[in-house]
Protein backbone atom coordinates (compact mmCIF):
# COMPACT_ATOMS: atom_id res chain seq x y z
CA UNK A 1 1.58 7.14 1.17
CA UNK A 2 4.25 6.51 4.16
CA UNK A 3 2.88 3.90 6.45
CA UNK A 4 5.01 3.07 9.54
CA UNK A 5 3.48 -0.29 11.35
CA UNK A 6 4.80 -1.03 14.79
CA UNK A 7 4.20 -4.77 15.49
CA UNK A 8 5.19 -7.15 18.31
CA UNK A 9 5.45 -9.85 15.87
CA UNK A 10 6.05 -10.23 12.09
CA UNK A 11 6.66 -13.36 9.73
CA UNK A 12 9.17 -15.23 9.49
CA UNK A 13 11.06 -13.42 11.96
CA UNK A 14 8.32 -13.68 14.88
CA UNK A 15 5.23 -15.36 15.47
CA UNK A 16 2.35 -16.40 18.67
CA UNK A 17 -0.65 -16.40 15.81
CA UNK A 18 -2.46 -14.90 13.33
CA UNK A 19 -1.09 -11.31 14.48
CA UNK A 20 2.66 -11.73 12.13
CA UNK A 21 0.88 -12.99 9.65
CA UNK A 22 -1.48 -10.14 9.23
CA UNK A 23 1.04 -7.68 9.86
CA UNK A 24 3.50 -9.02 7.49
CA UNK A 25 1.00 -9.60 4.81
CA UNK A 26 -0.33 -6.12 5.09
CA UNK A 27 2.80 -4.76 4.77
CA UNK A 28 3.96 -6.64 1.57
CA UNK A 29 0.08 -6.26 -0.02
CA UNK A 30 0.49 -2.22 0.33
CA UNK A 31 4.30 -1.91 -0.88
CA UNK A 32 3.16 -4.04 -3.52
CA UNK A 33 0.60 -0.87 -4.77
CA UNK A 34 3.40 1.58 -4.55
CA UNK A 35 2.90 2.81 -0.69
CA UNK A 36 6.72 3.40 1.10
CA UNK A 37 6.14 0.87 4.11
CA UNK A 38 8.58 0.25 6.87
CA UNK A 39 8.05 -1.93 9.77
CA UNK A 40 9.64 -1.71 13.22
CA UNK A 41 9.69 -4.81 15.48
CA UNK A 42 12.33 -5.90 18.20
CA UNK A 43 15.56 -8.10 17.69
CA UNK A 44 14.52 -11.32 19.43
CA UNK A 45 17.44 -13.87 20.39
CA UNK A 46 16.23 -16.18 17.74
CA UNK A 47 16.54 -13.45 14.74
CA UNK A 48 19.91 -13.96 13.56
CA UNK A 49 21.65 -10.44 13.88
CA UNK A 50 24.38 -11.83 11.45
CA UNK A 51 21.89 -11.68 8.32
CA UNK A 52 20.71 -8.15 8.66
CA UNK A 53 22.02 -4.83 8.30
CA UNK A 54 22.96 -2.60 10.73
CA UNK A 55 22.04 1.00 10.72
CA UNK A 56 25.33 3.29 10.97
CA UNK A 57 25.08 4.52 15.42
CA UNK A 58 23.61 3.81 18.49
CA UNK A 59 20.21 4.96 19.31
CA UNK A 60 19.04 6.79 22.28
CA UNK A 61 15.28 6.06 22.87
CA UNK A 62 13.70 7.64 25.95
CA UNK A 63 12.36 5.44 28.35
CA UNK A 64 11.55 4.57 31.98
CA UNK A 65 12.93 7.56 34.23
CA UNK A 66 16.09 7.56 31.85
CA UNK A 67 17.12 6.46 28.26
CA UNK A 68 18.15 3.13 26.52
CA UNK A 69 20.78 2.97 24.17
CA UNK A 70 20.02 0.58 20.88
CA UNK A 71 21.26 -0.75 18.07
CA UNK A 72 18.98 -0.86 15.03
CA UNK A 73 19.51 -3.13 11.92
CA UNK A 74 17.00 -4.16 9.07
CA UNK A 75 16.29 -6.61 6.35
CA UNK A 76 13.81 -6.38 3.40
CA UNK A 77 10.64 -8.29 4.57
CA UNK A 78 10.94 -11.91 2.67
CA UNK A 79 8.66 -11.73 -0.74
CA UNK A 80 8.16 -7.98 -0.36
CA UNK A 81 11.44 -6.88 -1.25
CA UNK A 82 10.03 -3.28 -1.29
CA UNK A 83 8.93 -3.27 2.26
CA UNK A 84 11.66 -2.69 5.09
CA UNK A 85 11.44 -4.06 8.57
CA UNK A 86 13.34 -2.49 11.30
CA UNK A 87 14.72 -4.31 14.73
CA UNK A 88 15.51 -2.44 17.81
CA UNK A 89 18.59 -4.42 19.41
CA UNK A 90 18.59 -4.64 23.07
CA UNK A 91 19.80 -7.55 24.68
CA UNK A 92 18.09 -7.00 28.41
CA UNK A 93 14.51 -6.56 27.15
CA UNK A 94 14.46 -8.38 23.73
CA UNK A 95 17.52 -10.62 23.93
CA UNK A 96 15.25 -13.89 25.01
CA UNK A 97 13.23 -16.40 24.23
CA UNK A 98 9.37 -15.87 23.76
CA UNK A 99 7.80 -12.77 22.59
CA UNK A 100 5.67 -11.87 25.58
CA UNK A 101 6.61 -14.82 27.95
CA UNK A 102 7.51 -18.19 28.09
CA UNK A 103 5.88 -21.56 29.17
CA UNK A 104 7.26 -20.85 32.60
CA UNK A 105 6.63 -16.97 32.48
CA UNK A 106 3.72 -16.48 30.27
CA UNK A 107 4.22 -12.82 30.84
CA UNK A 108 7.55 -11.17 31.58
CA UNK A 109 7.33 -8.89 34.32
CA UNK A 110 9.24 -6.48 32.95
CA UNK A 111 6.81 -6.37 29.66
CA UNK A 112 5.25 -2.69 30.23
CA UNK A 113 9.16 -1.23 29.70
CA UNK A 114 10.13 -3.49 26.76
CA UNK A 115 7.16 -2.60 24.77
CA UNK A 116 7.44 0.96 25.77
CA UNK A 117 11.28 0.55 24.32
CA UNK A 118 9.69 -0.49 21.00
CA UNK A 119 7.17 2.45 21.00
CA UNK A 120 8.96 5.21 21.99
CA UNK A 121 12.14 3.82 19.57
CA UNK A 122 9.58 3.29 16.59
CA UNK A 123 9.74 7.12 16.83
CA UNK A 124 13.49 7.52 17.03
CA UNK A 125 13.96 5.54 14.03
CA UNK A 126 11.96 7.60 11.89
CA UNK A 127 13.47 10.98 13.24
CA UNK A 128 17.12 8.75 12.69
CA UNK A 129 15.97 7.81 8.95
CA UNK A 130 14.71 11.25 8.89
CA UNK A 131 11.43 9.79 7.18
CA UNK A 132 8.38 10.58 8.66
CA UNK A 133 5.23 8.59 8.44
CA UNK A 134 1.95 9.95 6.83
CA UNK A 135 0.19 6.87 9.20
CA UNK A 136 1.66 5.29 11.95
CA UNK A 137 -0.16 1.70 12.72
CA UNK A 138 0.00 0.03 15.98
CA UNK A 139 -1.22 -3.69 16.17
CA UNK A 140 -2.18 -4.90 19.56
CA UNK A 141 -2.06 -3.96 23.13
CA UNK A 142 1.86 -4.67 22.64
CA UNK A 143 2.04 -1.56 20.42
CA UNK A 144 -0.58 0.57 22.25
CA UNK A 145 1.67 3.23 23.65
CA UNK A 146 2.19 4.49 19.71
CA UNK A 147 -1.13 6.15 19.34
CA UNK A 148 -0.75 7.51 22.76
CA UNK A 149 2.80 9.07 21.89
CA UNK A 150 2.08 10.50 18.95
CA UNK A 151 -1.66 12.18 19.85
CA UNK A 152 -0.10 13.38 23.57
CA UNK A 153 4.11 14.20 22.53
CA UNK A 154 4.57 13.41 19.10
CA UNK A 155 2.77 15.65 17.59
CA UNK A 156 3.66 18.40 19.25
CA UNK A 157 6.58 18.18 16.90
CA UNK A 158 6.72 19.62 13.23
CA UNK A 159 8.20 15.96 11.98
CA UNK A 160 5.08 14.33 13.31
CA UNK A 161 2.35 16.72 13.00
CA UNK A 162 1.18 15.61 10.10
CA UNK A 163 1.62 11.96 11.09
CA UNK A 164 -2.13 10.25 11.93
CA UNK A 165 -3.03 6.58 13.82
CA UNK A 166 -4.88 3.49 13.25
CA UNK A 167 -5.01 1.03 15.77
CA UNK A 168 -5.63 -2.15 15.03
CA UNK A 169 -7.29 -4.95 17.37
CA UNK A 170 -6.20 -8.22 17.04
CA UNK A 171 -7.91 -10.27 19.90
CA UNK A 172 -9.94 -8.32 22.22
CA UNK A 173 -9.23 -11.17 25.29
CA UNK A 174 -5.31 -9.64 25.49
CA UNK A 175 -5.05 -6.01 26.65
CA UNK A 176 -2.07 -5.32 28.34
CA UNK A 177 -2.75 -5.18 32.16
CA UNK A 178 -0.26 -4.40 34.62
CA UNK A 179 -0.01 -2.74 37.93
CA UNK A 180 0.13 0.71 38.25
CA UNK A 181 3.58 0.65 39.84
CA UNK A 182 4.67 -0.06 35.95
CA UNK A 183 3.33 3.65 34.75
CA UNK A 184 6.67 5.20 35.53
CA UNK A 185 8.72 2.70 32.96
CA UNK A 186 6.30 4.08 30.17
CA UNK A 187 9.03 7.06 30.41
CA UNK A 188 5.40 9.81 29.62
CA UNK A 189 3.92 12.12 32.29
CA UNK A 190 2.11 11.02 34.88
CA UNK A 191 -1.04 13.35 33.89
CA UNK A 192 -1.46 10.78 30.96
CA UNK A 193 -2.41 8.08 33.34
CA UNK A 194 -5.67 9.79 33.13
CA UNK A 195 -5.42 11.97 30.24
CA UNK A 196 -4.63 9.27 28.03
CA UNK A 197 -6.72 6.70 29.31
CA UNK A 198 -4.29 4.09 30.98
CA UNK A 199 -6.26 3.90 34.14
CA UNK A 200 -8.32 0.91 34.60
CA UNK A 201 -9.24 -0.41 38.37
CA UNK A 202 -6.34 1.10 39.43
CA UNK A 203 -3.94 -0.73 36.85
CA UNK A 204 -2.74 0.25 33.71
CA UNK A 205 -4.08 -0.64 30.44
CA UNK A 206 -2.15 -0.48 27.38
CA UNK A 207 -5.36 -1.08 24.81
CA UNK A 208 -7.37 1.12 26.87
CA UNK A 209 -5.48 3.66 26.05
CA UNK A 210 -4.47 2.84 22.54
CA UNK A 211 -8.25 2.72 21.90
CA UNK A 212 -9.05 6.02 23.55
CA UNK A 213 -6.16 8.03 21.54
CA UNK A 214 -5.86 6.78 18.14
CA UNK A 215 -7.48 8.50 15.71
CA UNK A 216 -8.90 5.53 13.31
CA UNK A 217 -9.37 2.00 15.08
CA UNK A 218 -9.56 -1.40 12.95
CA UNK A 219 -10.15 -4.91 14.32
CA UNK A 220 -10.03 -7.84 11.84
CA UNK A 221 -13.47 -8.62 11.00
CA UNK A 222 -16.62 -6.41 10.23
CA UNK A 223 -18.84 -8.52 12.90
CA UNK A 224 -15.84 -8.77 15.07
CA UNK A 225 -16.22 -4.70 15.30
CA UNK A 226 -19.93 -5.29 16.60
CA UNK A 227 -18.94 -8.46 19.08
CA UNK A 228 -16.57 -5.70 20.67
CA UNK A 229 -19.06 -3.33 21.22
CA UNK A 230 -21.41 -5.92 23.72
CA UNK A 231 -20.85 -6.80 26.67
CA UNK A 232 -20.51 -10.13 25.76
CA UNK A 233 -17.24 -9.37 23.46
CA UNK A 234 -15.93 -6.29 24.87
CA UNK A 235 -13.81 -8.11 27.64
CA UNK A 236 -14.38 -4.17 29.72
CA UNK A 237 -13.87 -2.64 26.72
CA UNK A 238 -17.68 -2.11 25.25
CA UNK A 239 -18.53 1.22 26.82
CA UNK A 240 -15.30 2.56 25.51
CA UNK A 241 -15.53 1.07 22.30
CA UNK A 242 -19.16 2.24 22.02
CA UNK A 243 -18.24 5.93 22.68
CA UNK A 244 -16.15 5.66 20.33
CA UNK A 245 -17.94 3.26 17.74
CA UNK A 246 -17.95 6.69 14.71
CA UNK A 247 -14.08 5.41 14.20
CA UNK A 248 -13.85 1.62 14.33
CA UNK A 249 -14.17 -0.55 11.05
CA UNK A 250 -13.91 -3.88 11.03
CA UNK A 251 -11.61 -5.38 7.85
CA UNK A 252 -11.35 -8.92 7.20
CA UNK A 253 -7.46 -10.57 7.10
CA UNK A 254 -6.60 -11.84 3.61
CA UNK A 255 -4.47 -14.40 2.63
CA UNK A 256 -1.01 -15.00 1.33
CA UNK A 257 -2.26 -17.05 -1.76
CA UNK A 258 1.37 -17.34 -2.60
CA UNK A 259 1.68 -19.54 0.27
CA UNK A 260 -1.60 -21.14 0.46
CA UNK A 261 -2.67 -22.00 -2.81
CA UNK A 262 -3.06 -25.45 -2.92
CA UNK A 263 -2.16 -25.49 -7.25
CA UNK A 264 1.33 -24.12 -6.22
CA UNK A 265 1.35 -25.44 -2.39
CA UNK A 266 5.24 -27.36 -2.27
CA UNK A 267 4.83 -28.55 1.20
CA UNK A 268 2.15 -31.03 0.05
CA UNK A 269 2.29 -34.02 -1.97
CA UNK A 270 0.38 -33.72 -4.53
CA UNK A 271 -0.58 -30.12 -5.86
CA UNK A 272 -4.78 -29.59 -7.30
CA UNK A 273 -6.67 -27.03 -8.65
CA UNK A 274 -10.58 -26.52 -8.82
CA UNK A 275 -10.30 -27.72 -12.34
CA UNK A 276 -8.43 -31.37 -11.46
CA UNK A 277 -8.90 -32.34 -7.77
CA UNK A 278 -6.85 -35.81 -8.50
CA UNK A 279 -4.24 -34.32 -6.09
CA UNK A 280 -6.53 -33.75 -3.19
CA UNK A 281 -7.18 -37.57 -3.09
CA UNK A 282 -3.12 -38.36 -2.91
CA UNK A 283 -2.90 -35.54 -0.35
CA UNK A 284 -5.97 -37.24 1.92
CA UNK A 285 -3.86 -40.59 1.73
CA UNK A 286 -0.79 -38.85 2.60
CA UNK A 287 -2.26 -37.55 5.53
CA UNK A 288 -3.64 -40.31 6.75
CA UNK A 289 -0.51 -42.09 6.55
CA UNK A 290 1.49 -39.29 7.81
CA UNK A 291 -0.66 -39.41 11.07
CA UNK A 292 -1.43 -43.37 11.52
CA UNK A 293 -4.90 -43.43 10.27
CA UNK A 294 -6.07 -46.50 8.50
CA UNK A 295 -5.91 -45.23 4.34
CA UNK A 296 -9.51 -45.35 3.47
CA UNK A 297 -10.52 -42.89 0.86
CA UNK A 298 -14.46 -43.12 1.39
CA UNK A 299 -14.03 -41.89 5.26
CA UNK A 300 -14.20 -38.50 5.40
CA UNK A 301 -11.55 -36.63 7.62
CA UNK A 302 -11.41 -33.81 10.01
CA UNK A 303 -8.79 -31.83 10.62
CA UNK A 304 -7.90 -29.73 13.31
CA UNK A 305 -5.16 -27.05 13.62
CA UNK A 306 -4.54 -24.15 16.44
CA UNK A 307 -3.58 -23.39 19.70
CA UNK A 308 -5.49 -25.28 22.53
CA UNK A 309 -6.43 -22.43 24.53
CA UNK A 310 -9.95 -21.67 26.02
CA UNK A 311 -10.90 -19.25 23.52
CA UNK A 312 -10.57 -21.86 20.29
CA UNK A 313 -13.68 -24.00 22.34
CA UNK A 314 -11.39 -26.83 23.36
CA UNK A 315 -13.51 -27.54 26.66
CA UNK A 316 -16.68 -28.40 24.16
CA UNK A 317 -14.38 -30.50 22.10
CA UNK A 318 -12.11 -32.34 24.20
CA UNK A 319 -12.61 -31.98 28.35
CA UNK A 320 -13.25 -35.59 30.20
CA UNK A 321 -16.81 -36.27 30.25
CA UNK A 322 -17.73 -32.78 28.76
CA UNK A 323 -16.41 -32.79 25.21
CA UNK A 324 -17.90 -34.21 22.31
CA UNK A 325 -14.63 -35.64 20.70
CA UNK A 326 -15.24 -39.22 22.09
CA UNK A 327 -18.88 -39.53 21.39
CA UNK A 328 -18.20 -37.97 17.94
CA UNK A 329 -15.42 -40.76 16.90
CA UNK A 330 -17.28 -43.37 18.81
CA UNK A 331 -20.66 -42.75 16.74
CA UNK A 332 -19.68 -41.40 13.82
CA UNK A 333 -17.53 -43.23 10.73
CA UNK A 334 -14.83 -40.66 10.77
CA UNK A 335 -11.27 -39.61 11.50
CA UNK A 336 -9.63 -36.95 12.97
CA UNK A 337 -5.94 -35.64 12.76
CA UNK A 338 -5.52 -32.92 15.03
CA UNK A 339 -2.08 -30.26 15.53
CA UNK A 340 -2.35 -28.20 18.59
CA UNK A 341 -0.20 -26.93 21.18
CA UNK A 342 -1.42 -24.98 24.77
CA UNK A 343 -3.33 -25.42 27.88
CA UNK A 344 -1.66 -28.65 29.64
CA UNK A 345 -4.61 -30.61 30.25
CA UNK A 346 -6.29 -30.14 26.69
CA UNK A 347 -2.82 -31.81 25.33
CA UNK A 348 -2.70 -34.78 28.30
CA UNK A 349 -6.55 -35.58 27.29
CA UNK A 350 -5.90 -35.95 23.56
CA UNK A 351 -2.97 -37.98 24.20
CA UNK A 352 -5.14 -40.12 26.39
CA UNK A 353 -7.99 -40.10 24.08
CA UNK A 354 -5.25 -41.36 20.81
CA UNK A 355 -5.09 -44.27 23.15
CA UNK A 356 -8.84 -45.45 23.46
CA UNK A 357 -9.70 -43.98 19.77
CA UNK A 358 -8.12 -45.36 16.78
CA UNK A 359 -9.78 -42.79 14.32
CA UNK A 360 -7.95 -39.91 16.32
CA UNK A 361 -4.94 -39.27 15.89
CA UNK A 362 -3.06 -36.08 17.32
CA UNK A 363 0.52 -34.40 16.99
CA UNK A 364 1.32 -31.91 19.96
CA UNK A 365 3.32 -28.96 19.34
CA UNK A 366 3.15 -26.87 15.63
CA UNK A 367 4.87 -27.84 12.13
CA UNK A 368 3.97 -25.57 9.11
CA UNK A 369 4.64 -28.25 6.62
CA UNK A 370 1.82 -30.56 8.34
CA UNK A 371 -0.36 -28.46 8.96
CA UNK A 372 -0.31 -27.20 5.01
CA UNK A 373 -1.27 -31.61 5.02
CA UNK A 374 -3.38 -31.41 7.08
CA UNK A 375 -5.57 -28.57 4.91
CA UNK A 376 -5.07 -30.24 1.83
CA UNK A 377 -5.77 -33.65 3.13
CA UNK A 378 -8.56 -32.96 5.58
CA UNK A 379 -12.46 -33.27 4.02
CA UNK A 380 -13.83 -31.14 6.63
CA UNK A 381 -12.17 -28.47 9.20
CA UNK A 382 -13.62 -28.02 12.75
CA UNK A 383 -12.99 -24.78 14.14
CA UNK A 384 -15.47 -23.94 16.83
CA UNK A 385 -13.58 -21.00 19.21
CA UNK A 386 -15.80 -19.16 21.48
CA UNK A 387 -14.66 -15.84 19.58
CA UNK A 388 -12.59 -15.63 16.74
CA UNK A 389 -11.72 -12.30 15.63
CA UNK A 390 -10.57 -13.06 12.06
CA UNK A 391 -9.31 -16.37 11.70
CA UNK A 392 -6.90 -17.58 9.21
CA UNK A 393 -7.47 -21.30 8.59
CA UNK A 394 -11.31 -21.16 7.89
CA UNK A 395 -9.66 -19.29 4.68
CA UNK A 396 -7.03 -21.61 4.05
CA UNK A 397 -9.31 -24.83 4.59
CA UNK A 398 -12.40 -23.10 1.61
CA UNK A 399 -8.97 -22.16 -0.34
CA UNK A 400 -8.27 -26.00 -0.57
CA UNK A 401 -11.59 -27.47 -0.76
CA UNK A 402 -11.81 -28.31 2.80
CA UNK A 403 -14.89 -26.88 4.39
CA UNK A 404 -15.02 -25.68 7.73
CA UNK A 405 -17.53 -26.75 10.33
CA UNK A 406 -17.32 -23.34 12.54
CA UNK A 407 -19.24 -21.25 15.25
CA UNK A 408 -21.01 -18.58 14.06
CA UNK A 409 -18.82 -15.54 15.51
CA UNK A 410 -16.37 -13.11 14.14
CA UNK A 411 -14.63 -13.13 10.92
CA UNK A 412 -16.31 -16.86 10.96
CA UNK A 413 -19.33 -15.34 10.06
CA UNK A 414 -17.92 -13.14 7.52
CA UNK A 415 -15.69 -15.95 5.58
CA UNK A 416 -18.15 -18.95 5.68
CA UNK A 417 -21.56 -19.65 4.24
CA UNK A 418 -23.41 -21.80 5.90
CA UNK A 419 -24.79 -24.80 3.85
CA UNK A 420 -28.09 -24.84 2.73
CA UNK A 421 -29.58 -28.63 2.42
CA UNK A 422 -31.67 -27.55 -0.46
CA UNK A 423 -29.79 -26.10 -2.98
CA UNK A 424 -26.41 -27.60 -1.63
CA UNK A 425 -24.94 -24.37 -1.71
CA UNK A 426 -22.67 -23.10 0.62
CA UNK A 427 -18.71 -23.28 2.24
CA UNK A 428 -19.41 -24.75 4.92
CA UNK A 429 -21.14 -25.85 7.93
CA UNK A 430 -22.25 -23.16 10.53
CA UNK A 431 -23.57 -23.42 14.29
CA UNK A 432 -24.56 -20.90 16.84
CA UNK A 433 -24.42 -21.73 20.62
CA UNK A 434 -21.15 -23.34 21.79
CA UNK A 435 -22.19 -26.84 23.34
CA UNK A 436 -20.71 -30.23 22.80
CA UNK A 437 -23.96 -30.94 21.63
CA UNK A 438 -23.95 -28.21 19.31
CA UNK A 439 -20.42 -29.12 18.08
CA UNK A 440 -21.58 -32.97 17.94
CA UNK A 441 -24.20 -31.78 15.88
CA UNK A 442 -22.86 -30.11 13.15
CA UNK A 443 -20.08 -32.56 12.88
CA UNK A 444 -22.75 -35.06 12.50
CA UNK A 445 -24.10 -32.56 9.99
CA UNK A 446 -21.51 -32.37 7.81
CA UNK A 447 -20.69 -36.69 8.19
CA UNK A 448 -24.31 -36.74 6.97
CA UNK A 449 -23.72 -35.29 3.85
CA UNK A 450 -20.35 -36.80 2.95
CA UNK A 451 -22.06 -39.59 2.77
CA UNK A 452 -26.01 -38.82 1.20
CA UNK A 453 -24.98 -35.55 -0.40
CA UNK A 454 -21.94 -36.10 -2.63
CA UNK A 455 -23.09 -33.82 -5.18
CA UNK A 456 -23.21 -30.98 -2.88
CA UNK A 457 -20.16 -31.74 -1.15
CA UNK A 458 -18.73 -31.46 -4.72
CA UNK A 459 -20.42 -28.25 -5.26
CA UNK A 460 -19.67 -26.81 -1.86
CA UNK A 461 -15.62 -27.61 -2.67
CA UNK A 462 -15.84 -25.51 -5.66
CA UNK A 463 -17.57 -22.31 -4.58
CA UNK A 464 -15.46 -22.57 -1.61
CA UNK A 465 -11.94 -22.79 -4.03
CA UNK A 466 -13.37 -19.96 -5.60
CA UNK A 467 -13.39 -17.49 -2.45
CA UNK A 468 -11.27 -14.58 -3.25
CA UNK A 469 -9.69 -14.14 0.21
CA UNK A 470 -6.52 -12.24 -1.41
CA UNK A 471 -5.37 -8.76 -0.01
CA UNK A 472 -6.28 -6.67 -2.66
CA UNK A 473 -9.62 -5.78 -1.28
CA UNK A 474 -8.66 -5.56 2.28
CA UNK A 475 -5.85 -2.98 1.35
CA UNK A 476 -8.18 -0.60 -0.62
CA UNK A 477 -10.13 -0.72 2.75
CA UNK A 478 -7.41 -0.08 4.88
CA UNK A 479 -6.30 3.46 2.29
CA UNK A 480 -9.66 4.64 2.98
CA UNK A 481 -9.28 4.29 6.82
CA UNK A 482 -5.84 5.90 6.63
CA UNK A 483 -7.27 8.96 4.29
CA UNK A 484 -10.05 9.31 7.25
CA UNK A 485 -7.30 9.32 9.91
CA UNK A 486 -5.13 11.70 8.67
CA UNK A 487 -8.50 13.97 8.12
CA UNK A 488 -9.71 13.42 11.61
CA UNK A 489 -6.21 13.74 13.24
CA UNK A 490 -4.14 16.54 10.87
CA UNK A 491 -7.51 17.76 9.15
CA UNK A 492 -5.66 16.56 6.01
CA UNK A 493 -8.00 15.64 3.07
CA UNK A 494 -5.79 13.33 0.75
């Protein structure tokens, strides 16, 4: 099969979350079973030009009121040799820092015509390659003009009338809203403000749309597909998403275990395997060190590792006089090492709170190398977001005998089993309502039986170690929703 993903983001190139990940790993996982994948993504400034390979010509990609001349160059994507990604080349929309804004722009004003660049040229590279996709697949708002092109132009084209659409969604909480004074730099008639779906309170929406005219839709999680649906998780969405409910799947993320695999893992000290967990120790003293915690082997650790938005529950965690980080460290024989970047406040409060706390200890900002430490280190793994779509590093903390103390929500709910005091079975340690005391809690929870429960801790470590969280089975999942897409949208029955 010929799968053409169109992606904002893709690792190592590009990356604002769990979004390149997915995409990249995706990618690989399917060239890997003998599908011809090519990915198309823009040129940022950081994505040396010099160490890629240009296509021969300029190309013309019809935007706006006019057209945009591009350059085009590719790579193979690292550790999937057989999978190509593509880079459109143009300096005034891509030719910056930040993918979709900076700290001091969070979102570039000019966002709805760079995004449309990579749409509409995601088609002008295949008609340049002269390869046409049996499945295009958009991920994200950022790529929601794709299923629109191809249902309302495309396809109206021999090359591309065979060519059906998954969408994928990502995070529900980002869909692409702008005014509609933009419409006219998505370079498509203006009857498709309607016709398509764009119009939303008198703005444009660039999921809305996406949602209404792709023929298959995905989001990363099968009870992140229901959370959509309510009004609770839909974000405006729901009604739309319920009408069109007979197409949506949910698919849990896997994981790169070539990456995170804590028996091959070089970024930590000491490497461990379900069978001899000697190394998990060294990599818990490591950590501790590495962070300024006093090296004590019998107090169990919590690590921490994300963006510190709204949506990961950092208000319950850390706000001034709300949280429960303070009481939990100031009550509890613990330790925390936390790696966050985001909201302003959440990073001046755990600064402050380093200062009053010696059990906590923080670094701001992101390092892949620590936070593989911090996974392999931690004893426990508090991720308590008020959503969470997929999630990544409830995988990778189960993957390296870390268990996760999590909300109840999402691909949270899909990944974790909740521990069961009886039979000490279970991954990890489960709540429902997000309140500090609720977060308080289940940390205590957990601390409890670190210290009564050792056997089941034990237990818990290995069932979690053995979680099969690879690819392979999301793949299969995603051929099936491809075969249904290309029967819904061509009537072809592969």
């Amino acid at each position: 099969m010929k799968i053409l993903m169109v992606s904002a983001e893709c690792v190592p190139f590009a990356k604002t979350g769990g979004l390149a990940d997915a995409v990249a790993a995706l990618a690989g996982s399917l060239s890997n079973m003998g599908h011809d994948v090519k990915i198309v993504m823009p040129r940022y400034y950081k994505i040396d030009r010099r160490k890629l390979t240009p296509l021969e010509g300029p190309l013309g990609v019809p935007v706006g009121t006019g057209q945009e001349w591009t350059e085009v160059y590719s790579a193979p994507l690292p550790g999937y040799p057989k999978a190509t990604v593509y880079f459109i080349d143009h300096e005034q929309c891509f030719g910056r820092d930040g993918v979709y804004g900076t700290k001091f722009e969070p979102d570039f004003y000019d966002n709805p015509y760079r995004f449309s660049l990579l749409a509409h040229g995601a088609f002008q590279i295949c008609n340049k390659l002269h390869w046409f996709p049996d499945v295009v697949h958009a991920h994200d708002w950022s790529s929601g003009l794709v299923p629109v092109l191809l249902k309302h132009v495309c396809r109206q084209q021999s090359a591309f009338s065979k060519t059906a659409s998954v969408f994928t969604i990502h995070n529900m909480g980002y869909q692409g809203v702008y005014g509609k004074d933009k419409y006219p730099d998505l370079g498509i008639d203006w009857n498709l403000y309607y016709g398509a779906g764009f119009e939303h309170n008198g703005a444009i929406n660039f999921m809305q749309a996406a949602i209404s005219s792709a023929d298959m839709i995905t989001t990363v999680s099968p009870t992140y597909a229901g959370e959509i649906q309510t009004p609770e998780g839909g974000f405006g969405m729901d009604g739309l998403l319920r009408v069109r409910s007979e197409v949506i799947r949910g698919i849990v993320n896997g994981v790169d275990t070539d990456v995170w695999n804590p028996s091959k893992d070089t970024y930590i000290p000491a490497q461990y395997s379900i069978k001899d967990m000697k190394g998990k120790l060294e990599c818990k003293k490591a950590l501790q060190k590495e962070f300024g915690l006093p090296v004590d082997e019998k107090v169990p650790v919590i690590g921490m590792v994300g963006r510190l938005v709204s949506q990961k529950g950092i208000a319950e965690v850390f706000a001034p006089t709300y949280g429960s980080i303070y009481n939990i460290c100031s009550t509890m024989k613990v330790q925390f090492a936390i790696i966050g970047t985001g909201e302003k406040w959440c990073e001046d409060e755990i600064n402050s709170l380093q200062a009053k706390l010696p059990n906590l200890r923080a670094k701001i900002g992101y390092s892949e190398k620590l936070s593989h430490l911090v996974e392999a280190g931690s004893d426990f793994f508090l991720m308590p977001s008020k959503y969470e779509p997929c999630g990544l590093n409830q995988m990778y903390s189960e993957l390296y005998g870390t268990l996760p103390v999590v909300r109840r929500t999402g691909g949270l709910a899909d990944t974790v089993q909740n521990y069961n005091q009886e039979t000490g079975e279970g991954t990890g340690f489960m709540f429902d309502s997000l309140t500090p005391g609720a977060v308080y809690d289940t940390v205590g929870w957990a601390v409890w039986a670190y210290y009564n429960k050792k056997n089941h801790i034990a237990k818990m470590q290995k069932c979690a170690m053995q979680q099969d969280f690879t690819w392979k089975n999301s793949c299969s999942k995603y051929i099936e929703v491809y075969k249904e897409a290309l029967l819904r949208g061509c009537g072809i029955d592969m």
